[in-house]
N, C-alpha and C. Protein backbone atom coordinates (compact mmCIF):
# COMPACT_ATOMS: atom_id res chain seq x y z
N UNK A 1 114.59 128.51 124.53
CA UNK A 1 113.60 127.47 124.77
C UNK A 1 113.61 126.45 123.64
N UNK A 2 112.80 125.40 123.64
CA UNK A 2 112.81 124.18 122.91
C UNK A 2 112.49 124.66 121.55
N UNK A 3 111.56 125.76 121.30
CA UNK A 3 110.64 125.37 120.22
C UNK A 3 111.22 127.18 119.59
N UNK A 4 111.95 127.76 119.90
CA UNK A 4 112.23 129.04 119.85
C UNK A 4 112.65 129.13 118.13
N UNK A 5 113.65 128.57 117.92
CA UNK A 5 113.87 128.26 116.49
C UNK A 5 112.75 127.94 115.28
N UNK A 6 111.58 127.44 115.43
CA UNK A 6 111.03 126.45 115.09
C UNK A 6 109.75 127.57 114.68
N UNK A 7 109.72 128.33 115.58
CA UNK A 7 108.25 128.98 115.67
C UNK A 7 108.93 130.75 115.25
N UNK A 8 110.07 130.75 115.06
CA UNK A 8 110.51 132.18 114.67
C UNK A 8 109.90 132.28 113.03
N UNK A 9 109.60 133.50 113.19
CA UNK A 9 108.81 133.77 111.09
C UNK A 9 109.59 133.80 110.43
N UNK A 10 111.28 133.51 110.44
CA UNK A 10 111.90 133.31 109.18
C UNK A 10 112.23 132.01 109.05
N UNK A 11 111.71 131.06 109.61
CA UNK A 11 111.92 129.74 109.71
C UNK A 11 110.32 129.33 109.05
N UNK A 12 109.43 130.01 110.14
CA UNK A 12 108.42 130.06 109.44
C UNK A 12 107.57 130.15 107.83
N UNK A 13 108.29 131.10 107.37
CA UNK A 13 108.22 131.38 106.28
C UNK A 13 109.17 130.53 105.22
N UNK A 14 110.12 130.10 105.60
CA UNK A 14 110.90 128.95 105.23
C UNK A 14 110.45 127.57 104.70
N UNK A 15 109.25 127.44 105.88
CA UNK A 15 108.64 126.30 105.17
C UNK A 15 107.43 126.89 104.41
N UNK A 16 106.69 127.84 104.57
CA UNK A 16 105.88 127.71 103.55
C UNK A 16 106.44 128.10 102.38
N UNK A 17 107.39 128.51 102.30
CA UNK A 17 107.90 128.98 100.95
C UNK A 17 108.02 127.63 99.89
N UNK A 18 108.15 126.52 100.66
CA UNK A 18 109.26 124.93 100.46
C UNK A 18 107.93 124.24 100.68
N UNK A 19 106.57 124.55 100.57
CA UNK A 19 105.69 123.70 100.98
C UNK A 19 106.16 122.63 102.01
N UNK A 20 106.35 122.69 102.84
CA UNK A 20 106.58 122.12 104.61
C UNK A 20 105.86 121.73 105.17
N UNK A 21 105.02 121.11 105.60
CA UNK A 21 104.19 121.31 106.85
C UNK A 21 104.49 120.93 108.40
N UNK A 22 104.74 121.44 109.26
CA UNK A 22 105.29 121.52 110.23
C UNK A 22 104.68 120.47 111.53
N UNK A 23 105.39 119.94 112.19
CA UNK A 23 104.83 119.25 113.01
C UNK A 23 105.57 119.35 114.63
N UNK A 24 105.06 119.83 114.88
CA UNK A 24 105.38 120.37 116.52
C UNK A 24 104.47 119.20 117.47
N UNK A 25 105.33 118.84 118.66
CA UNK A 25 104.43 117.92 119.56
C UNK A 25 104.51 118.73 120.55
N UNK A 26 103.46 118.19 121.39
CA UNK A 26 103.42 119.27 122.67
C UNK A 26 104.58 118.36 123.38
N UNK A 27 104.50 119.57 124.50
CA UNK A 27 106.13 118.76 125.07
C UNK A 27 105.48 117.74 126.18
N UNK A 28 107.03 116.78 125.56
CA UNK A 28 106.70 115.81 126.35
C UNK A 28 105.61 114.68 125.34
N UNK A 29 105.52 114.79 124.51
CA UNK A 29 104.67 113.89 123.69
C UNK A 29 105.12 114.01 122.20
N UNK A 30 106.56 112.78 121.90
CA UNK A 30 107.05 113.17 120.90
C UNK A 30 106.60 111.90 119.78
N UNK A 31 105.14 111.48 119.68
CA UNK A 31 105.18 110.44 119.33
C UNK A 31 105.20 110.49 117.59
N UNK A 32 104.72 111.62 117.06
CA UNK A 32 104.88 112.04 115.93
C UNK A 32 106.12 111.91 114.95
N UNK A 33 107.24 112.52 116.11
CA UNK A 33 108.34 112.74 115.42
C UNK A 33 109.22 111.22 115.87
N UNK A 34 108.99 110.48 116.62
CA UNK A 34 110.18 109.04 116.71
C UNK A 34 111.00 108.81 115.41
N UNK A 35 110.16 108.34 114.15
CA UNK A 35 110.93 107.99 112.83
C UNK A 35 111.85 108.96 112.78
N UNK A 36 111.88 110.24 112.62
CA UNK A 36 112.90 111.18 112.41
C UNK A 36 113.81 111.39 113.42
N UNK A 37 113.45 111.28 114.52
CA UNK A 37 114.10 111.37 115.56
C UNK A 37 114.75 110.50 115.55
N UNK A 38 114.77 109.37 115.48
CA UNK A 38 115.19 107.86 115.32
C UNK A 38 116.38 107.90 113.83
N UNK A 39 116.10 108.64 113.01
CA UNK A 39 116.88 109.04 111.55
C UNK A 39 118.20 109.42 111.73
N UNK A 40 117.60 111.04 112.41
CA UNK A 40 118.43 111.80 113.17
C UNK A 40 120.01 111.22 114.04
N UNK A 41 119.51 110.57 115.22
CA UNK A 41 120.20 109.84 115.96
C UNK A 41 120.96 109.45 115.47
N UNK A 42 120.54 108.69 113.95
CA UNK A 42 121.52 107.25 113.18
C UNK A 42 122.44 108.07 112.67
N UNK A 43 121.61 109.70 111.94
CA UNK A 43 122.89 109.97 110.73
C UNK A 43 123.77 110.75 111.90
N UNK A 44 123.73 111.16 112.80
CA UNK A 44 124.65 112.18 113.65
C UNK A 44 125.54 110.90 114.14
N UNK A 45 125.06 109.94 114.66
CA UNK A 45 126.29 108.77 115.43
C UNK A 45 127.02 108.21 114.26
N UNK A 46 126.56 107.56 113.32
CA UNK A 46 126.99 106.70 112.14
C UNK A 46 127.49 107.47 111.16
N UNK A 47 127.90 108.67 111.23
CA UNK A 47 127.84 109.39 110.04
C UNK A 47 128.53 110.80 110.44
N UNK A 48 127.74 111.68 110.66
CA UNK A 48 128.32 113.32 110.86
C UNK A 48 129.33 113.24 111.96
N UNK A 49 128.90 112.66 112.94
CA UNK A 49 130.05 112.17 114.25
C UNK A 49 131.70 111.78 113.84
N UNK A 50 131.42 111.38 113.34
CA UNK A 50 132.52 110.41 112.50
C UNK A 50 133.92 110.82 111.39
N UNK A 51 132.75 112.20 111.27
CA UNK A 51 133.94 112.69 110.00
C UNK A 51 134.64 113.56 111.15
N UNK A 52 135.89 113.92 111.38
CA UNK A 52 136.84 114.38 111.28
C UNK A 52 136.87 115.74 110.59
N UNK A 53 137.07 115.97 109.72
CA UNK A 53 136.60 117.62 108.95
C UNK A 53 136.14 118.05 108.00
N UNK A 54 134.56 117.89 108.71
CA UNK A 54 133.56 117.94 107.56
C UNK A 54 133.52 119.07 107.37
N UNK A 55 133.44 119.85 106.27
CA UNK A 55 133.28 120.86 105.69
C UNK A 55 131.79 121.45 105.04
N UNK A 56 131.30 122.74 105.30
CA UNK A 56 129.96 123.10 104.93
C UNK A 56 129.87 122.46 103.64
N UNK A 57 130.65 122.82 102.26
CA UNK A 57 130.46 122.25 101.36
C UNK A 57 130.54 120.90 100.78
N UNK A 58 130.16 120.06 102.14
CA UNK A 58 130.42 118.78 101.83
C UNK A 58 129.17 117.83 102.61
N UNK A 59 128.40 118.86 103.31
CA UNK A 59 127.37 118.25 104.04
C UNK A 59 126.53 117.70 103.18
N UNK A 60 125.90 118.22 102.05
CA UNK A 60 124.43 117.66 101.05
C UNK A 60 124.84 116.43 100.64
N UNK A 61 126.30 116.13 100.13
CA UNK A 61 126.49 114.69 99.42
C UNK A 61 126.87 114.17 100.60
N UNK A 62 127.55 114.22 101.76
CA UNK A 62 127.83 113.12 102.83
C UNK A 62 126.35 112.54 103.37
N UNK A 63 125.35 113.91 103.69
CA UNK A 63 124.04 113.17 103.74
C UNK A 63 123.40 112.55 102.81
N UNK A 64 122.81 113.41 101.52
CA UNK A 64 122.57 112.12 100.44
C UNK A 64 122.91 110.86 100.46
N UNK A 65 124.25 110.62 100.43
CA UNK A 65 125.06 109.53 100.25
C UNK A 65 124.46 108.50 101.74
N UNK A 66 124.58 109.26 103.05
CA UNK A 66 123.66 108.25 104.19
C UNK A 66 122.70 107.98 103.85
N UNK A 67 121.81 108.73 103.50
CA UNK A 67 120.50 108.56 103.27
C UNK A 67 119.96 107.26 102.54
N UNK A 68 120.59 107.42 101.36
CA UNK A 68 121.25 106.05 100.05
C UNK A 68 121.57 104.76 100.90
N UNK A 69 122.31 104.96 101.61
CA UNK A 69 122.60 103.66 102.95
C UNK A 69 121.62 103.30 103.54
N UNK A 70 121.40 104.34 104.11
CA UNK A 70 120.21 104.07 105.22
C UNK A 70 118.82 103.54 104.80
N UNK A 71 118.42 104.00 103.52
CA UNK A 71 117.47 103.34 103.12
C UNK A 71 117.78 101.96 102.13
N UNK A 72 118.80 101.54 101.78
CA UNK A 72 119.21 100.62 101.04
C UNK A 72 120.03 99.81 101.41
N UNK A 73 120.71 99.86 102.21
CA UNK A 73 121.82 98.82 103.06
C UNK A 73 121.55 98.37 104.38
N UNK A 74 121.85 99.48 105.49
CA UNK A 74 121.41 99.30 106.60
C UNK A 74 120.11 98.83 107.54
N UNK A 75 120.31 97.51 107.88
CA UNK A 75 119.91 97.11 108.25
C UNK A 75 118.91 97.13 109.27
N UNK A 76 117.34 96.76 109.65
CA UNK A 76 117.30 97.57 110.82
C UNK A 76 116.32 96.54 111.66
N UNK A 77 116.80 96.44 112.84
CA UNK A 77 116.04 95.45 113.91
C UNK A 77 114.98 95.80 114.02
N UNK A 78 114.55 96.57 113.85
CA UNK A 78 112.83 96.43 114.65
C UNK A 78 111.51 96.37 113.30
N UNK A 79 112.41 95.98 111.82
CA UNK A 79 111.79 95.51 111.14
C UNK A 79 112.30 94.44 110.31
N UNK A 80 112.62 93.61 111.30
CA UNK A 80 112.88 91.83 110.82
C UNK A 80 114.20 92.40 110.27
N UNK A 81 115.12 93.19 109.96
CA UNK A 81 116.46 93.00 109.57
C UNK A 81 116.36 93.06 108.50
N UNK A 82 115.76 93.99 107.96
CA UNK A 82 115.27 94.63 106.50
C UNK A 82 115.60 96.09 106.29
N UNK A 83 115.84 96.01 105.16
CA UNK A 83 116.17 97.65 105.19
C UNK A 83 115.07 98.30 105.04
N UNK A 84 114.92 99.65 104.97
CA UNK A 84 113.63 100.27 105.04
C UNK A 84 112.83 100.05 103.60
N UNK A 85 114.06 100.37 102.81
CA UNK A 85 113.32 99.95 101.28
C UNK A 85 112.46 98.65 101.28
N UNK A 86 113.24 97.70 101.50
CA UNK A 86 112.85 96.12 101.32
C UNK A 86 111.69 96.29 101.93
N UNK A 87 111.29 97.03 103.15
CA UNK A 87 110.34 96.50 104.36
C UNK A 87 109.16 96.93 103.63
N UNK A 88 109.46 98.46 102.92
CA UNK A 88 108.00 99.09 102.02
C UNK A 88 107.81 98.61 101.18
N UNK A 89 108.69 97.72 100.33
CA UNK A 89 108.43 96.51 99.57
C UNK A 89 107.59 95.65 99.97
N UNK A 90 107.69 94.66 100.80
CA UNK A 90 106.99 93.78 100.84
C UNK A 90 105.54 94.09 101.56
N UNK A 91 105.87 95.57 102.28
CA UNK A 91 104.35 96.28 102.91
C UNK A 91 103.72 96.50 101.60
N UNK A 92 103.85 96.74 100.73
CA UNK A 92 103.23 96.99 99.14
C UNK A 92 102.95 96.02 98.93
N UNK A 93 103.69 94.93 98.62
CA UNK A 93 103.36 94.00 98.09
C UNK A 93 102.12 93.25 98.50
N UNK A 94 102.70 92.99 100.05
CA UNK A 94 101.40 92.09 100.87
C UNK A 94 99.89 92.68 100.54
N UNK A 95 100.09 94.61 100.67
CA UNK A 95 98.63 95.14 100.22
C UNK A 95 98.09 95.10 99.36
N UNK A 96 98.71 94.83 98.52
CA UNK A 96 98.09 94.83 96.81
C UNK A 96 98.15 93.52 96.46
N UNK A 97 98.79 92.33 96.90
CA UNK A 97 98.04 90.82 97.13
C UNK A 97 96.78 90.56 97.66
N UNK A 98 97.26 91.28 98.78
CA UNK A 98 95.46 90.77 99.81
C UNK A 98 94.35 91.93 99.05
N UNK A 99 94.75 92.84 98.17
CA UNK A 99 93.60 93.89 97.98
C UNK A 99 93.38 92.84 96.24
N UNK A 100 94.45 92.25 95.51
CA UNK A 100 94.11 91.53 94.24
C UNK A 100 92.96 89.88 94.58
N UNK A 101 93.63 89.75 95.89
CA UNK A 101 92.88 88.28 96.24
C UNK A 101 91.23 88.95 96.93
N UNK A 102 91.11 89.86 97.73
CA UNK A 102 90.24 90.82 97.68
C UNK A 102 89.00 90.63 96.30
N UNK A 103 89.75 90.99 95.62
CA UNK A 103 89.32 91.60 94.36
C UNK A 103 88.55 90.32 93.81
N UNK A 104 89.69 89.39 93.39
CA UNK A 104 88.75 87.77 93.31
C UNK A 104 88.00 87.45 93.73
N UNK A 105 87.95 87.70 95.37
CA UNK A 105 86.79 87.26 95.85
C UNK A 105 85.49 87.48 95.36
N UNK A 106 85.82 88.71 95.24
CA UNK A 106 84.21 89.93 95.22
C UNK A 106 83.77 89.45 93.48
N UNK A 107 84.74 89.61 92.41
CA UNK A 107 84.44 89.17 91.73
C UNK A 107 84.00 87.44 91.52
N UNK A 108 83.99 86.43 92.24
CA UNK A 108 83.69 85.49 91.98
C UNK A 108 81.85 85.15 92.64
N UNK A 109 81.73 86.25 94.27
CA UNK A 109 80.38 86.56 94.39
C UNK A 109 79.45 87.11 93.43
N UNK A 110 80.16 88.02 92.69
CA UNK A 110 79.56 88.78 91.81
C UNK A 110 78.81 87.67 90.62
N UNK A 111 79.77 87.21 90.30
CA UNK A 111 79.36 85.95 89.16
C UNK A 111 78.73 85.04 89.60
N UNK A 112 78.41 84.57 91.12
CA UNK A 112 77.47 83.57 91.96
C UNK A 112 76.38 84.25 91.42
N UNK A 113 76.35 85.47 91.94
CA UNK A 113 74.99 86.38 92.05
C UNK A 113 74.48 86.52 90.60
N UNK A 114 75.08 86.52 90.06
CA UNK A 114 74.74 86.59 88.33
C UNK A 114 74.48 85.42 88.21
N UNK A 115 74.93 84.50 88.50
CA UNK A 115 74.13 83.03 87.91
C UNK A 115 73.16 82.74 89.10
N UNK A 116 73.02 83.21 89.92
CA UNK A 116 71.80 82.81 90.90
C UNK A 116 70.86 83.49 90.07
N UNK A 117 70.97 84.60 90.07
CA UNK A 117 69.43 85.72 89.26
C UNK A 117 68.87 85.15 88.22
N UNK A 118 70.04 84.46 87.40
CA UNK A 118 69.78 84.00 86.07
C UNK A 118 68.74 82.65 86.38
N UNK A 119 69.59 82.15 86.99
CA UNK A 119 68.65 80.48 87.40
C UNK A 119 67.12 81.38 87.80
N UNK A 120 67.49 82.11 88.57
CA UNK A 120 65.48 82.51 88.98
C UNK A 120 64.80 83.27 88.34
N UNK A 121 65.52 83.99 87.48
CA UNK A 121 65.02 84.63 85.99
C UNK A 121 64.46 83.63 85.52
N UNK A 122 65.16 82.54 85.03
CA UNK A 122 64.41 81.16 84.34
C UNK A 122 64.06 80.29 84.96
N UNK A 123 63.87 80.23 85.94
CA UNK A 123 62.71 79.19 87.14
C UNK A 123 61.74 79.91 86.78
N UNK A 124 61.44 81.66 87.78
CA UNK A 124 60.20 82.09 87.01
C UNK A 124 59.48 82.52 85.91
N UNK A 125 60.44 82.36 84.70
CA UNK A 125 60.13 82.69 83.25
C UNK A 125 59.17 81.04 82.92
N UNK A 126 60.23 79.98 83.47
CA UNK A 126 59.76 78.67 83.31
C UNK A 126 57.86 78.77 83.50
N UNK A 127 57.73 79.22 84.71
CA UNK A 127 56.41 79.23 85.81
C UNK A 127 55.45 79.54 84.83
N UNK A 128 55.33 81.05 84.09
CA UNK A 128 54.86 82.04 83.13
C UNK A 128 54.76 80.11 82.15
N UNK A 129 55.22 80.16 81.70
CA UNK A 129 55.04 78.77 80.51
C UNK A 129 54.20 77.77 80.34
């Protein structure tokens, strides 16, 4: 069955050993897993497919080495033709602009509000006079 591997206790125990946390979709609802699934796809066609005679002791650096690509070279359409790095780049960036311009804002109310209090601190200090 689908999930037979996945749910056996030495697999099980596999990930908790590796701090893992596991993510199973019910079937038929794989919306969780797309990115990986989507990963998957790339390194098996672009990559493991491809070699000719790959050897067990050669799998960790042929993947590393995709991985290195995949997040740094390769290109990817459904985020403007950015690599994944670049794309969490500028997703950072934009958030911590709009959260710094954010920040101005609040601080420049803040200092309204401080000079409003002040003016009516001394309007009604004036009154007292």
């Amino acid at each position: 069955t689908r999930s037979r591997v996945f749910t056996h206790i030495e697999y099980q125990m596999f990930l908790k050993e590796n701090d893992i946390i596991q993510s199973i979709s019910a079937r038929g609802s794989s919306v969780d897993n797309v990115p990986i699934e989507s990963f998957f796809s790339a390194l098996k066609s672009e990559c493991i497919y491809l070699i000719k005679d790959l050897r067990v002791n050669d799998i960790d650096e042929t993947i590393d080495k995709f991985i290195e690509y995949y997040n740094n070279e390769r290109l990817q359409e459904k985020i403007k033709e950015l690599t994944p790095l670049e794309f969490r780049e500028l997703t950072l960036n934009s958030v911590f602009f709009n959260l710094s311009v954010f920040t101005e804002q609040v601080q420049k109310m803040h200092n309204s509000m401080i000079l409003m209090l002040k003016s009516l601190y001394f309007h009604y200090k004036s009154d007292d006079l």
